[in-house]
C-alpha atoms as a PDB file:
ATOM      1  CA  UNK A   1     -17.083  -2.062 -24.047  1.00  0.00           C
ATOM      2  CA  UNK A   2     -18.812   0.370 -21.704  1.00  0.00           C
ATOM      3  CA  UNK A   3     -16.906   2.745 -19.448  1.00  0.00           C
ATOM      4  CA  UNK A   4     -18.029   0.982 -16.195  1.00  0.00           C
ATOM      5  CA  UNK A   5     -17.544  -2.941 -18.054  1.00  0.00           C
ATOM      6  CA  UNK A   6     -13.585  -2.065 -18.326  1.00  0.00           C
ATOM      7  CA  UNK A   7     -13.789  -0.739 -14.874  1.00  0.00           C
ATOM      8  CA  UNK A   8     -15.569  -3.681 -13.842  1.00  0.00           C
ATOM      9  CA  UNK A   9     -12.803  -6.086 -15.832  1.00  0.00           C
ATOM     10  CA  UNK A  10     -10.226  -3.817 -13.853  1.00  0.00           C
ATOM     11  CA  UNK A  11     -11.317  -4.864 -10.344  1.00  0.00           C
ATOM     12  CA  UNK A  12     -11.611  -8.169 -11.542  1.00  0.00           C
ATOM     13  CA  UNK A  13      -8.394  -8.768 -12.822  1.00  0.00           C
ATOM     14  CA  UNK A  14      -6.934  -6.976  -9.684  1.00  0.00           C
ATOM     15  CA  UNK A  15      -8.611  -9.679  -7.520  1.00  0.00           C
ATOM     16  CA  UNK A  16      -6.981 -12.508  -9.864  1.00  0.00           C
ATOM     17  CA  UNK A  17      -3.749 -10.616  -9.404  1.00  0.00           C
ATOM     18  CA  UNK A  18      -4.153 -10.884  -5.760  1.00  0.00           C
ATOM     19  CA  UNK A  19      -4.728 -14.474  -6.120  1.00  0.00           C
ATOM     20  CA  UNK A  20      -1.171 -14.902  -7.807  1.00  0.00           C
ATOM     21  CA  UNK A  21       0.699 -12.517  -5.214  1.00  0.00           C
ATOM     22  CA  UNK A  22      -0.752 -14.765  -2.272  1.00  0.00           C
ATOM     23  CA  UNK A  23       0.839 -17.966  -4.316  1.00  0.00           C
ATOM     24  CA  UNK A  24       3.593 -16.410  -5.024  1.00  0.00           C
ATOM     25  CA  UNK A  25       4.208 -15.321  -1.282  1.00  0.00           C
ATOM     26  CA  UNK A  26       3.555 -18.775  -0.007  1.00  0.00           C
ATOM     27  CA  UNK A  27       5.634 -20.111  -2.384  1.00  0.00           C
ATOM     28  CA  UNK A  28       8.649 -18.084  -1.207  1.00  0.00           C
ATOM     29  CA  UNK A  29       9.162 -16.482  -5.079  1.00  0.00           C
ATOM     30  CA  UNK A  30      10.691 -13.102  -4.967  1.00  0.00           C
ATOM     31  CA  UNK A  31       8.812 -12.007  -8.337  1.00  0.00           C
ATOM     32  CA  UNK A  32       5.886 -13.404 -10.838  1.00  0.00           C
ATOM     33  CA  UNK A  33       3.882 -12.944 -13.976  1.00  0.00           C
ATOM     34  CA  UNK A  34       0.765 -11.056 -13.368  1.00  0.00           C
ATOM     35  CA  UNK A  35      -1.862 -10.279 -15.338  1.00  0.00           C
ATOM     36  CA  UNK A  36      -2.624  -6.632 -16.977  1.00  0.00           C
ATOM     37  CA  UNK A  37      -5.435  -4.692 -15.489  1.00  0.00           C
ATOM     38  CA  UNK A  38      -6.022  -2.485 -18.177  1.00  0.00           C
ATOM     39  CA  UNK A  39      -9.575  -3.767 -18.604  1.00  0.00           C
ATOM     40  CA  UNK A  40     -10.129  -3.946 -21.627  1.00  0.00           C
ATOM     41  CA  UNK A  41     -11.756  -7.405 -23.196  1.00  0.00           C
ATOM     42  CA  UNK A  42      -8.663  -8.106 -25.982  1.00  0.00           C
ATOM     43  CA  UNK A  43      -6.052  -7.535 -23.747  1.00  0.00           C
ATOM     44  CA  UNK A  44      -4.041 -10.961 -22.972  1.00  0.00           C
ATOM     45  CA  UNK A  45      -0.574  -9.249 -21.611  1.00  0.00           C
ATOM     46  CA  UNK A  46       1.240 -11.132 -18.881  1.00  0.00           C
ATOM     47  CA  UNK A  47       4.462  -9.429 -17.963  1.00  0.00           C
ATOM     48  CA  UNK A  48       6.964  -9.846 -14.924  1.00  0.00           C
ATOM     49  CA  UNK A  49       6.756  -8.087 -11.697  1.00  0.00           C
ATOM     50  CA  UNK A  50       8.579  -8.291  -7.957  1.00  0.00           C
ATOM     51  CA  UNK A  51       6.065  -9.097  -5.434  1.00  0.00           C
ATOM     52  CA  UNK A  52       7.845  -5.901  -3.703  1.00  0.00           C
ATOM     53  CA  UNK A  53       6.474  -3.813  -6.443  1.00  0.00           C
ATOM     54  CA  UNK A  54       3.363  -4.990  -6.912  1.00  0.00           C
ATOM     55  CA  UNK A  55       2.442  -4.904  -3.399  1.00  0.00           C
ATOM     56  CA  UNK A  56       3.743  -1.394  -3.504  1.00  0.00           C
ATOM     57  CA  UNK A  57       1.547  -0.349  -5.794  1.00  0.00           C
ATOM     58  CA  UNK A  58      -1.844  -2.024  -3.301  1.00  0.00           C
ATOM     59  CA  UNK A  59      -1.199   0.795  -0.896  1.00  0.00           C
ATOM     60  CA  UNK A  60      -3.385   3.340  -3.603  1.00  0.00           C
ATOM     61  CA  UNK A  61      -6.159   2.578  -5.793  1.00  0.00           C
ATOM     62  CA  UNK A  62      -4.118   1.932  -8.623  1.00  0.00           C
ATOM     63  CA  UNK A  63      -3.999  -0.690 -11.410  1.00  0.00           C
ATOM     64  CA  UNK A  64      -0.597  -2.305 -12.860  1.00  0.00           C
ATOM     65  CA  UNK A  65      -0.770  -2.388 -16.819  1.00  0.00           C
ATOM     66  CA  UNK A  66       1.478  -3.338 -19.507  1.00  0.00           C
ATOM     67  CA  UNK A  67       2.702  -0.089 -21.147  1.00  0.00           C
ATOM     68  CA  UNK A  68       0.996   1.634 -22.896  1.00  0.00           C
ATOM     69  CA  UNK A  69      -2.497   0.251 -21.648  1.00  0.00           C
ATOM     70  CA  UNK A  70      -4.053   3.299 -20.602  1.00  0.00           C
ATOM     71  CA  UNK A  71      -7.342   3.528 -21.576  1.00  0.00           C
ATOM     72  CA  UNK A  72      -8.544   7.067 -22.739  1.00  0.00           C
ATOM     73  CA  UNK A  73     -11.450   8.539 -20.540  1.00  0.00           C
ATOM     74  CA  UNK A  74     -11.420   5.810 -18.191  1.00  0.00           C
ATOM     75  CA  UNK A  75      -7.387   5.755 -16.912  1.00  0.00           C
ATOM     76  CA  UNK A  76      -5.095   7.954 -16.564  1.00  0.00           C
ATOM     77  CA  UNK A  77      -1.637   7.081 -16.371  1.00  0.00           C
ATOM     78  CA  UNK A  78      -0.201   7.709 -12.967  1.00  0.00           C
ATOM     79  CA  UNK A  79       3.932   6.620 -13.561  1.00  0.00           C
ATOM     80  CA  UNK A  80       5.512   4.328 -16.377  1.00  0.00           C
ATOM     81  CA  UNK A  81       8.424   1.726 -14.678  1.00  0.00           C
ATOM     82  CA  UNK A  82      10.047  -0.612 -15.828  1.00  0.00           C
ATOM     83  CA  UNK A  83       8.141  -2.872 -17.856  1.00  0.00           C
ATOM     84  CA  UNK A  84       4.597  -1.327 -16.715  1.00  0.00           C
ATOM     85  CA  UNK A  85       2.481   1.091 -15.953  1.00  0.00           C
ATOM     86  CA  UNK A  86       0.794   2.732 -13.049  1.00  0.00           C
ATOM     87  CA  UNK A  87      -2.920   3.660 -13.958  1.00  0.00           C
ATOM     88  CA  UNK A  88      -5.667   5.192 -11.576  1.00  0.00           C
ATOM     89  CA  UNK A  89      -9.204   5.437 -12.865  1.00  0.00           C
ATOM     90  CA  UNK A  90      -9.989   9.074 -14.407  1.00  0.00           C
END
């Protein structure tokens, strides 16, 4: 995969994600399983997040990923929490 493909697969994914934080809102759930936005095409990693922290991390241009998802040359890892990671494109 190209540089701009995974970034492409990035903003897509974050859109999906979106998707699932707008159910999960109306559907009065406090947390949910949300899709990494790593980008690249083999990744299939769903983990757990609060809607308070994923919505956290929509104020900045950043992506959630599972840990260790980082993608060399195209990410760089911004913070590790607890069970993911913050990425912002490089």
């Amino acid at each position: 995969m190209s540089d701009a493909q995974i970034k492409h697969t990035q903003i897509v994914l974050r859109e999906v994600n979106e998707r699932i934080a707008e159910i999960t809102r109306r559907q009065e759930e406090s947390d949910s399983g949300f899709l990494c936005e790593c980008g690249r095409d083999d990744c299939l990693e769903i983990f757990a997040l609060s809607l308070v922290d994923y919505e956290a991390m929509r104020n900045g241009d950043f992506f959630i990923a599972a840990p260790g998802h980082c993608v060399e040359g195209v990410n760089r890892l911004v913070e590790s929490r607890d069970g993911f990671d913050v990425l912002a494109q490089a």
